[in-house]
N, C-alpha and C. Protein backbone atom coordinates (compact mmCIF):
# COMPACT_ATOMS: atom_id res chain seq x y z
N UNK A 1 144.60 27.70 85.03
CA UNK A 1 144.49 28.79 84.07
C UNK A 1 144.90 30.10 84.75
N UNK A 2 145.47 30.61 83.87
CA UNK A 2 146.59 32.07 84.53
C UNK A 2 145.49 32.95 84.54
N UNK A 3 145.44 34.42 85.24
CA UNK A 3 144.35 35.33 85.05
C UNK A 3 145.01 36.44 84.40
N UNK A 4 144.17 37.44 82.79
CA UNK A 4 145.25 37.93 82.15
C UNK A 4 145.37 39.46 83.59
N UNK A 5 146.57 39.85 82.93
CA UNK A 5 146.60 41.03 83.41
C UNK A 5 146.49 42.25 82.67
N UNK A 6 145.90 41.97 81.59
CA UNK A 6 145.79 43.30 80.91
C UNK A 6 144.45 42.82 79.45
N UNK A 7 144.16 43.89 79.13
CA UNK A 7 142.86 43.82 77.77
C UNK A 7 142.93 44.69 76.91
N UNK A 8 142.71 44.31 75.63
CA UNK A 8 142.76 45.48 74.58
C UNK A 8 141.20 45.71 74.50
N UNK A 9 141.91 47.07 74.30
CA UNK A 9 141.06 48.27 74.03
C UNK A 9 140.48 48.81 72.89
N UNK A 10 139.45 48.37 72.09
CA UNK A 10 138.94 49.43 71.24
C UNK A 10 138.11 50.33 71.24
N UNK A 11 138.24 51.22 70.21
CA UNK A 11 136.85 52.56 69.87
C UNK A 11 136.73 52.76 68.56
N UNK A 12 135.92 52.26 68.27
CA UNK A 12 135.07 52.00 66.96
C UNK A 12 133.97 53.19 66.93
N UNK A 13 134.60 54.13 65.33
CA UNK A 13 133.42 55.11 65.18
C UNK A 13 133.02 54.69 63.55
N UNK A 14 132.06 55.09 62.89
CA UNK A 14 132.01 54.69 61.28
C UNK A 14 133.23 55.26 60.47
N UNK A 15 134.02 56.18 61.09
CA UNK A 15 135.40 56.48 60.21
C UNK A 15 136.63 55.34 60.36
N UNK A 16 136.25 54.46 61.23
CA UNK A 16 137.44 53.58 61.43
C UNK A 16 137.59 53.43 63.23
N UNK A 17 139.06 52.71 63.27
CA UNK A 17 139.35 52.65 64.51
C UNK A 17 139.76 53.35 64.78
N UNK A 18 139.62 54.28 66.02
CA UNK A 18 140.45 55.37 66.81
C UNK A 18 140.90 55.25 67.88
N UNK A 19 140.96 53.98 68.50
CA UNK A 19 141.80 53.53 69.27
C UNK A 19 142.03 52.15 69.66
N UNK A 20 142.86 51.97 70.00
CA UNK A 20 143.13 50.13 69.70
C UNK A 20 144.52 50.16 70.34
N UNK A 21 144.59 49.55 71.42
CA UNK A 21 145.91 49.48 72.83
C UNK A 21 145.32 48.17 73.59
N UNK A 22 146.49 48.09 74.56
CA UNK A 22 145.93 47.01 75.71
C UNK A 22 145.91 47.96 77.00
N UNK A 23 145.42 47.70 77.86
CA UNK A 23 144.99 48.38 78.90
C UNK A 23 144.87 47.53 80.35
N UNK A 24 145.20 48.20 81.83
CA UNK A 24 145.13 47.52 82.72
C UNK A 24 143.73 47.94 83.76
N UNK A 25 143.35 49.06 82.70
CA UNK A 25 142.11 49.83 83.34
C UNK A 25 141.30 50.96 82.33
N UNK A 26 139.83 50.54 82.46
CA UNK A 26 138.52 51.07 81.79
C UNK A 26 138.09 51.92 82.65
N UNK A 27 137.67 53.45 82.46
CA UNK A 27 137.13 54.12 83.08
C UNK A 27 136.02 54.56 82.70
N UNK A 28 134.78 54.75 81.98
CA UNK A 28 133.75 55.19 81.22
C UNK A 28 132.71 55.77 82.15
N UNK A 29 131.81 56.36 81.59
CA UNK A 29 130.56 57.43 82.32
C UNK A 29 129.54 56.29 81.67
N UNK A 30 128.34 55.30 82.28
CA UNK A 30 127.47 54.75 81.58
C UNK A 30 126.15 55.37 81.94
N UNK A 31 124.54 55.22 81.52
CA UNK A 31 123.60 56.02 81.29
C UNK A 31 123.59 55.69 83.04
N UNK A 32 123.99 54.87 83.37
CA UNK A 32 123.42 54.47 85.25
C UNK A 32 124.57 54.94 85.92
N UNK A 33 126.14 55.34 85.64
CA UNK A 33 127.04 55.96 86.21
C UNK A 33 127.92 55.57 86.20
N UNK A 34 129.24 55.56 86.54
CA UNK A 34 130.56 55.34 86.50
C UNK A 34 130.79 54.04 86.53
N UNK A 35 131.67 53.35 85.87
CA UNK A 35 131.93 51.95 85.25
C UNK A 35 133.11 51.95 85.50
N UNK A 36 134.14 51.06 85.97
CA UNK A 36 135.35 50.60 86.31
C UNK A 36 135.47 49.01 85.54
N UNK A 37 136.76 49.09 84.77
CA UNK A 37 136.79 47.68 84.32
C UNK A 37 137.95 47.46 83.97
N UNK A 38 138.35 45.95 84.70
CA UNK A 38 139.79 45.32 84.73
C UNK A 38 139.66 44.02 84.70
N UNK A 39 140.58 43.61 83.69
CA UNK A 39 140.72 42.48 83.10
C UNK A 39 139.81 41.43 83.57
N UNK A 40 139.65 40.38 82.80
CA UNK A 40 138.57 39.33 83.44
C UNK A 40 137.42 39.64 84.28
N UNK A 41 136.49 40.74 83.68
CA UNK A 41 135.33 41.17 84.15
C UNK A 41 134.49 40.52 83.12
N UNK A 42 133.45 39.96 84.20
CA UNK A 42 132.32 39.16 82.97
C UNK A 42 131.73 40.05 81.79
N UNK A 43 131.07 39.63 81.27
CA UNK A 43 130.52 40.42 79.88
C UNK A 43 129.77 41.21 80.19
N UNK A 44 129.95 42.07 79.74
CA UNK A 44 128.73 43.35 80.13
C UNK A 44 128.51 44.13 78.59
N UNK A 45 127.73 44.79 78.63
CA UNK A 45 126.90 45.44 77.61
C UNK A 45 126.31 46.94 77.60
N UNK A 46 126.68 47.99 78.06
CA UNK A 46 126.33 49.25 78.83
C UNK A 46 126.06 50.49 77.85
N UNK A 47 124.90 51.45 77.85
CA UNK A 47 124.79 52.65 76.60
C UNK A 47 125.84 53.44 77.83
N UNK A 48 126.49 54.44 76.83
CA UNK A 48 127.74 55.53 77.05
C UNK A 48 127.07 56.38 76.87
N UNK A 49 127.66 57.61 78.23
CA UNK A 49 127.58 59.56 77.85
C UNK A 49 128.34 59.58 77.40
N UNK A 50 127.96 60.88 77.41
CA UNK A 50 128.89 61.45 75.94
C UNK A 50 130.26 62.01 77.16
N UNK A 51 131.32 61.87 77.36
CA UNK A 51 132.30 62.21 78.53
C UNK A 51 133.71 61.59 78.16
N UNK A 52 134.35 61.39 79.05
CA UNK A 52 136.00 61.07 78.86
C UNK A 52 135.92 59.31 79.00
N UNK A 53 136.75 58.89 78.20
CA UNK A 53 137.12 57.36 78.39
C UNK A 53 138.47 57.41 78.87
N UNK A 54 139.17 56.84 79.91
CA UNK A 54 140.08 56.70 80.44
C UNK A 54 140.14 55.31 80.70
N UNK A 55 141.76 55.15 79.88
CA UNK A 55 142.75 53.47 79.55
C UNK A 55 143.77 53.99 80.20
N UNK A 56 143.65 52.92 81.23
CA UNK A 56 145.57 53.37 82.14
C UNK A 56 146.05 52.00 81.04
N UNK A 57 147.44 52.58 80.58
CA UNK A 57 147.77 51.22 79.89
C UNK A 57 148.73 50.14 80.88
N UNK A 58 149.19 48.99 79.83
CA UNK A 58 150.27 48.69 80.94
C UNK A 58 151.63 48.94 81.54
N UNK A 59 152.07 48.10 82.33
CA UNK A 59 153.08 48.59 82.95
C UNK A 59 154.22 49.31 82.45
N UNK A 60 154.76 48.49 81.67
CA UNK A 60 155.54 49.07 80.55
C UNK A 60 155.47 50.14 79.88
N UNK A 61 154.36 50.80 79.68
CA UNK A 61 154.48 52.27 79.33
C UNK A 61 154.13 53.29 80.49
N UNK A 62 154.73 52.86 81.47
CA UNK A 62 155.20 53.64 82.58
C UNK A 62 153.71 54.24 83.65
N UNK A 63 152.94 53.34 83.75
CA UNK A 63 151.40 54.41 83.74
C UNK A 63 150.93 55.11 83.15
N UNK A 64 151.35 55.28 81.98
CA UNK A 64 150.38 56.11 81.11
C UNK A 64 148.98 56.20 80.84
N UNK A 65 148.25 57.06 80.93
CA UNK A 65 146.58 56.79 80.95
C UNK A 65 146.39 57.76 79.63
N UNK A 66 145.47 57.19 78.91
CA UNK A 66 144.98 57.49 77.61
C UNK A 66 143.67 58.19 77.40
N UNK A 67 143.52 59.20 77.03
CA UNK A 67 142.25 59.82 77.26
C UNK A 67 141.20 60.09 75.89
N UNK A 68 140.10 59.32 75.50
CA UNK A 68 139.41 59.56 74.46
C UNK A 68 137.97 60.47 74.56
N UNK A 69 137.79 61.14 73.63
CA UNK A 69 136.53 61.91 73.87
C UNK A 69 135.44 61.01 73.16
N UNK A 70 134.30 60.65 73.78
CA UNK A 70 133.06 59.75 73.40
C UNK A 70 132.08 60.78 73.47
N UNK A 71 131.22 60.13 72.46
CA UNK A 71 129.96 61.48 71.95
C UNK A 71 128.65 59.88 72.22
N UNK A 72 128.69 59.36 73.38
CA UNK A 72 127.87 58.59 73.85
C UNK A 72 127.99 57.08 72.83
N UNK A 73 127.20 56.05 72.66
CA UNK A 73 127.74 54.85 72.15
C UNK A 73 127.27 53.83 73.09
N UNK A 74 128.07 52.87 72.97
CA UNK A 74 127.67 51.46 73.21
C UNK A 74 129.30 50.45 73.73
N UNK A 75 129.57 50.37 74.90
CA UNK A 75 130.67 49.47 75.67
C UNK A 75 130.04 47.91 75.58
N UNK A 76 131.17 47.19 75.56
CA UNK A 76 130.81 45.91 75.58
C UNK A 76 132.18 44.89 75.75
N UNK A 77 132.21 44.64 77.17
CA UNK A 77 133.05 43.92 77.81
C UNK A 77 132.72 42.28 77.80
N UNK A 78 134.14 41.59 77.15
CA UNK A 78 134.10 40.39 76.84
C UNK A 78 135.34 39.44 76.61
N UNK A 79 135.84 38.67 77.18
CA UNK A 79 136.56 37.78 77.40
C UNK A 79 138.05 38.68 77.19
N UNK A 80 137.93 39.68 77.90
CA UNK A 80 139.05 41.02 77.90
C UNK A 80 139.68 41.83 76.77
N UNK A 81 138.09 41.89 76.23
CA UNK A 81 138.26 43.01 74.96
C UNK A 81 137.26 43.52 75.74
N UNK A 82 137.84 44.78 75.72
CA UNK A 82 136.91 46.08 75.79
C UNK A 82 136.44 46.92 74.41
N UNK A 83 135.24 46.81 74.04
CA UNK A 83 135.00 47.50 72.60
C UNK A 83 134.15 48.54 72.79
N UNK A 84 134.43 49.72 72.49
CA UNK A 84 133.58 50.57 72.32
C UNK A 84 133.03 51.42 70.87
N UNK A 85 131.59 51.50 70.70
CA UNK A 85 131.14 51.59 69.27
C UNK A 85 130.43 53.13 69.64
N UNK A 86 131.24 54.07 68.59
CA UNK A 86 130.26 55.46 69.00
C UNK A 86 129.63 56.26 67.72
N UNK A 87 129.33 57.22 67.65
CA UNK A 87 128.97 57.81 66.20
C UNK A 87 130.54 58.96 65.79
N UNK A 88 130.91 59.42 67.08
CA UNK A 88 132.52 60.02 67.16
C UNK A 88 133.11 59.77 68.32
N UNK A 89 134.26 59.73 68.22
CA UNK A 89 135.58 60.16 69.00
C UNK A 89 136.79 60.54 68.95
N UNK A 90 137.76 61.54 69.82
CA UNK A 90 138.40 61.36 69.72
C UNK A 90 139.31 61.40 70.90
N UNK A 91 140.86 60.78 70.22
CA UNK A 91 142.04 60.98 71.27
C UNK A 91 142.12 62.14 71.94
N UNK A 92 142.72 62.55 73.32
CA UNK A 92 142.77 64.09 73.20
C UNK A 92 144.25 64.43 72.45
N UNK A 93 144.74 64.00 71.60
CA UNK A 93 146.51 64.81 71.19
C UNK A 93 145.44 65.25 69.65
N UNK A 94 144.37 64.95 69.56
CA UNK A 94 143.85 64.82 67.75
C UNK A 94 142.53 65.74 68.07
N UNK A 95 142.48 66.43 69.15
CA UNK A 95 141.30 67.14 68.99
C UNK A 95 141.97 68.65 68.91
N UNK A 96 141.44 69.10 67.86
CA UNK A 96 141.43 70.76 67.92
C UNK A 96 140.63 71.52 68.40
N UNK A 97 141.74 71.73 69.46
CA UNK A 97 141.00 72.66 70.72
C UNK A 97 140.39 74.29 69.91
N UNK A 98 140.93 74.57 69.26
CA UNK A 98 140.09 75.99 68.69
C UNK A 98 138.89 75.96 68.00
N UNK A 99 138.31 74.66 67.06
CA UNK A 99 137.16 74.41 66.68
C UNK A 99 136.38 73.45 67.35
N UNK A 100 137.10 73.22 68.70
CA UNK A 100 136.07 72.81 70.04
C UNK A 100 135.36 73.64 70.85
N UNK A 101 136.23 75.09 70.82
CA UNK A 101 136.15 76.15 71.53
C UNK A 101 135.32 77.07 70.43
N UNK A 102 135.26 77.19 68.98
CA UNK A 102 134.19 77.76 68.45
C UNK A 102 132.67 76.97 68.18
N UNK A 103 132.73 75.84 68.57
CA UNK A 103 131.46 74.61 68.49
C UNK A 103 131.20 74.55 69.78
N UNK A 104 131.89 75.00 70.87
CA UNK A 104 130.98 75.72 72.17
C UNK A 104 130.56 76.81 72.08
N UNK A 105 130.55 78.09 71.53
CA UNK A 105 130.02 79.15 71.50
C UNK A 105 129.20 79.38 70.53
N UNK A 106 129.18 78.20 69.59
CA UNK A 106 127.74 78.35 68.85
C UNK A 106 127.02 77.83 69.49
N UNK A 107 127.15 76.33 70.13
CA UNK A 107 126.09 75.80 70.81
C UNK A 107 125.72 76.41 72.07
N UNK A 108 126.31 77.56 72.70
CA UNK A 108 126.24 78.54 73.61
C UNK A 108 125.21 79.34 72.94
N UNK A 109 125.59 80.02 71.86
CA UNK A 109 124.21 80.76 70.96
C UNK A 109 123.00 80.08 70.36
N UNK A 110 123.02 78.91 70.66
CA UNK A 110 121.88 78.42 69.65
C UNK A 110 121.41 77.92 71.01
N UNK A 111 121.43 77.49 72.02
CA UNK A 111 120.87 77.21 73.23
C UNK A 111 119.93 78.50 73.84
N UNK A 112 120.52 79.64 73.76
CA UNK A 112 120.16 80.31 74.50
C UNK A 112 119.02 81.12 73.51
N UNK A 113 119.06 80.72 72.04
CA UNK A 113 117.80 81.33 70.98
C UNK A 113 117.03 80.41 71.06
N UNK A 114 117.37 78.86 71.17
CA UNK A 114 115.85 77.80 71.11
C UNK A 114 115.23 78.19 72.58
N UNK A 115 116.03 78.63 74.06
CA UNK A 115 115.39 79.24 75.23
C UNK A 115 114.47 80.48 75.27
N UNK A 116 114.97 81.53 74.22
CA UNK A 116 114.28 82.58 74.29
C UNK A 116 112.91 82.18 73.05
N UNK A 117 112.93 81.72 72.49
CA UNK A 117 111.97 80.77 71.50
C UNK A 117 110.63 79.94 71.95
N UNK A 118 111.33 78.88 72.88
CA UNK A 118 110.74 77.92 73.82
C UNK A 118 110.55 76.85 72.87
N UNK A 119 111.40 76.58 71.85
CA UNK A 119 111.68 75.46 70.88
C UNK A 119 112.39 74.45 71.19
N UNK A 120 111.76 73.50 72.31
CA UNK A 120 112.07 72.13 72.83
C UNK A 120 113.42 71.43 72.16
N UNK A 121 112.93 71.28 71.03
CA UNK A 121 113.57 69.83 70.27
C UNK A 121 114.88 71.41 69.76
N UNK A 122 115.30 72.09 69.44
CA UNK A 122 116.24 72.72 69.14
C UNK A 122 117.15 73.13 70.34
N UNK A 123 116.15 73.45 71.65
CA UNK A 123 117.25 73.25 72.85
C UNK A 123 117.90 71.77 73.26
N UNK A 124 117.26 71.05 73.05
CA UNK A 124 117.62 69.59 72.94
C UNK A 124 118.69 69.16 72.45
N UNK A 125 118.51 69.61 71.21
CA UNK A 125 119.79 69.64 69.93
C UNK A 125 121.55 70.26 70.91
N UNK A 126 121.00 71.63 71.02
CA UNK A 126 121.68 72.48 71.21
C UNK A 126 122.63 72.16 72.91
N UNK A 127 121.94 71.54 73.48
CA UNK A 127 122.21 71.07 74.73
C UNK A 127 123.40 70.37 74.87
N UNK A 128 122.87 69.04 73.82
CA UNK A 128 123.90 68.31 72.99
C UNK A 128 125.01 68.71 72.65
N UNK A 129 124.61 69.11 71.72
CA UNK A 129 126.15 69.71 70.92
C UNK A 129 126.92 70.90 72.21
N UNK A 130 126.50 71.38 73.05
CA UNK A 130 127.61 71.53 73.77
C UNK A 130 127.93 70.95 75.01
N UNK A 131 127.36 69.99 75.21
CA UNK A 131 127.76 69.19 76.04
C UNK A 131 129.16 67.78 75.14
N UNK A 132 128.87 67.78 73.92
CA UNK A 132 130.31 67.33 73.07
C UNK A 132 130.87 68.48 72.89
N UNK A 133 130.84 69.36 72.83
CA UNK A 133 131.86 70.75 72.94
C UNK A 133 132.86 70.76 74.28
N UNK A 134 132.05 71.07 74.90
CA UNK A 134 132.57 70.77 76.33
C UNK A 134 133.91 69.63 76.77
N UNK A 135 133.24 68.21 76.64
CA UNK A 135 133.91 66.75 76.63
C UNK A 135 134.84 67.09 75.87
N UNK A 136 134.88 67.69 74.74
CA UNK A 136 136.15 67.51 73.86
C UNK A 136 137.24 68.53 74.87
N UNK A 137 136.87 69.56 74.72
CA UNK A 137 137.74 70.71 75.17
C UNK A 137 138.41 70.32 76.90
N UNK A 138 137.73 69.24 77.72
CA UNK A 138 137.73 68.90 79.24
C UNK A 138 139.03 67.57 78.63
N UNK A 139 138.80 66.96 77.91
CA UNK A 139 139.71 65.69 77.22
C UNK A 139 141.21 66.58 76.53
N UNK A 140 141.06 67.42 76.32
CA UNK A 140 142.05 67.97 75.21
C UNK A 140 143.17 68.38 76.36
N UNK A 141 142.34 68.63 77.77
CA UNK A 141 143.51 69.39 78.51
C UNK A 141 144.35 68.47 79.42
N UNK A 142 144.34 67.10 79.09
CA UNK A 142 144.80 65.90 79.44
C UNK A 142 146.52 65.66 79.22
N UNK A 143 146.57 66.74 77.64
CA UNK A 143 147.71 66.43 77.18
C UNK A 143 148.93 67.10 78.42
């Protein structure tokens, strides 16, 4: 039995698929830390940060590496499908960097009122949302 050299790739959000390629390399951020994955890696099952997904594809498209923005989720490596299930993502050529860059400076203002407040669960919130502010705008500059 041959060993493959390459795996498709998905990212599954409730709007559909947003990405779907074959790939010779998985790069992901998991809740325990950096994840590397190439072809014929046993099954795994891992929760996602919210950070950059990086697909080097194959040869044929010259090294190209593919960069998606993940808002945290669920990886799950299996007989060389890589699937990933999130609540969003996106490519970086499909993110608009100017309403990434105004959804950091609210979550810049609303962080720093649940701090002067001392309203836990709203800095919480707020933490969040710019830490996907951030990821998007760090992914976007890929292009």
């Amino acid at each position: 039995m041959t060993e493959a050299k390459e795996m498709t790739v998905q990212v599954i959000t409730p709007d559909g698929i947003t990405y779907d390629h074959h790939g010779t390399y998985v790069s992901v951020r998991t809740v325990f830390g950096e994840m590397g994955i190439l072809p014929n890696m046993i099954g795994t099952i891992a929760r996602l940060e919210i950070d950059e997904v990086k697909i080097r594809r194959p040869e044929d498209k010259k090294g190209q590496v593919d960069y998606v923005a993940v808002n945290g989720g669920i990886i799950e490596v299996n007989q060389n499908v890589v699937t990933i299930i999130a609540d969003s993502a996106e490519r970086d050529r499909d993110i608009d960097t100017s309403r990434a860059e105004r959804a950091k400076i609210k979550a810049e203002r609303e962080l720093e009122e649940a701090k002067d407040q001392h309203t836990i669960d709203a800095q919480r919130r707020a933490e969040i949302a710019l830490r996907r502010a951030v990821n998007r705008l760090n992914v976007s500059k890929h292009l």
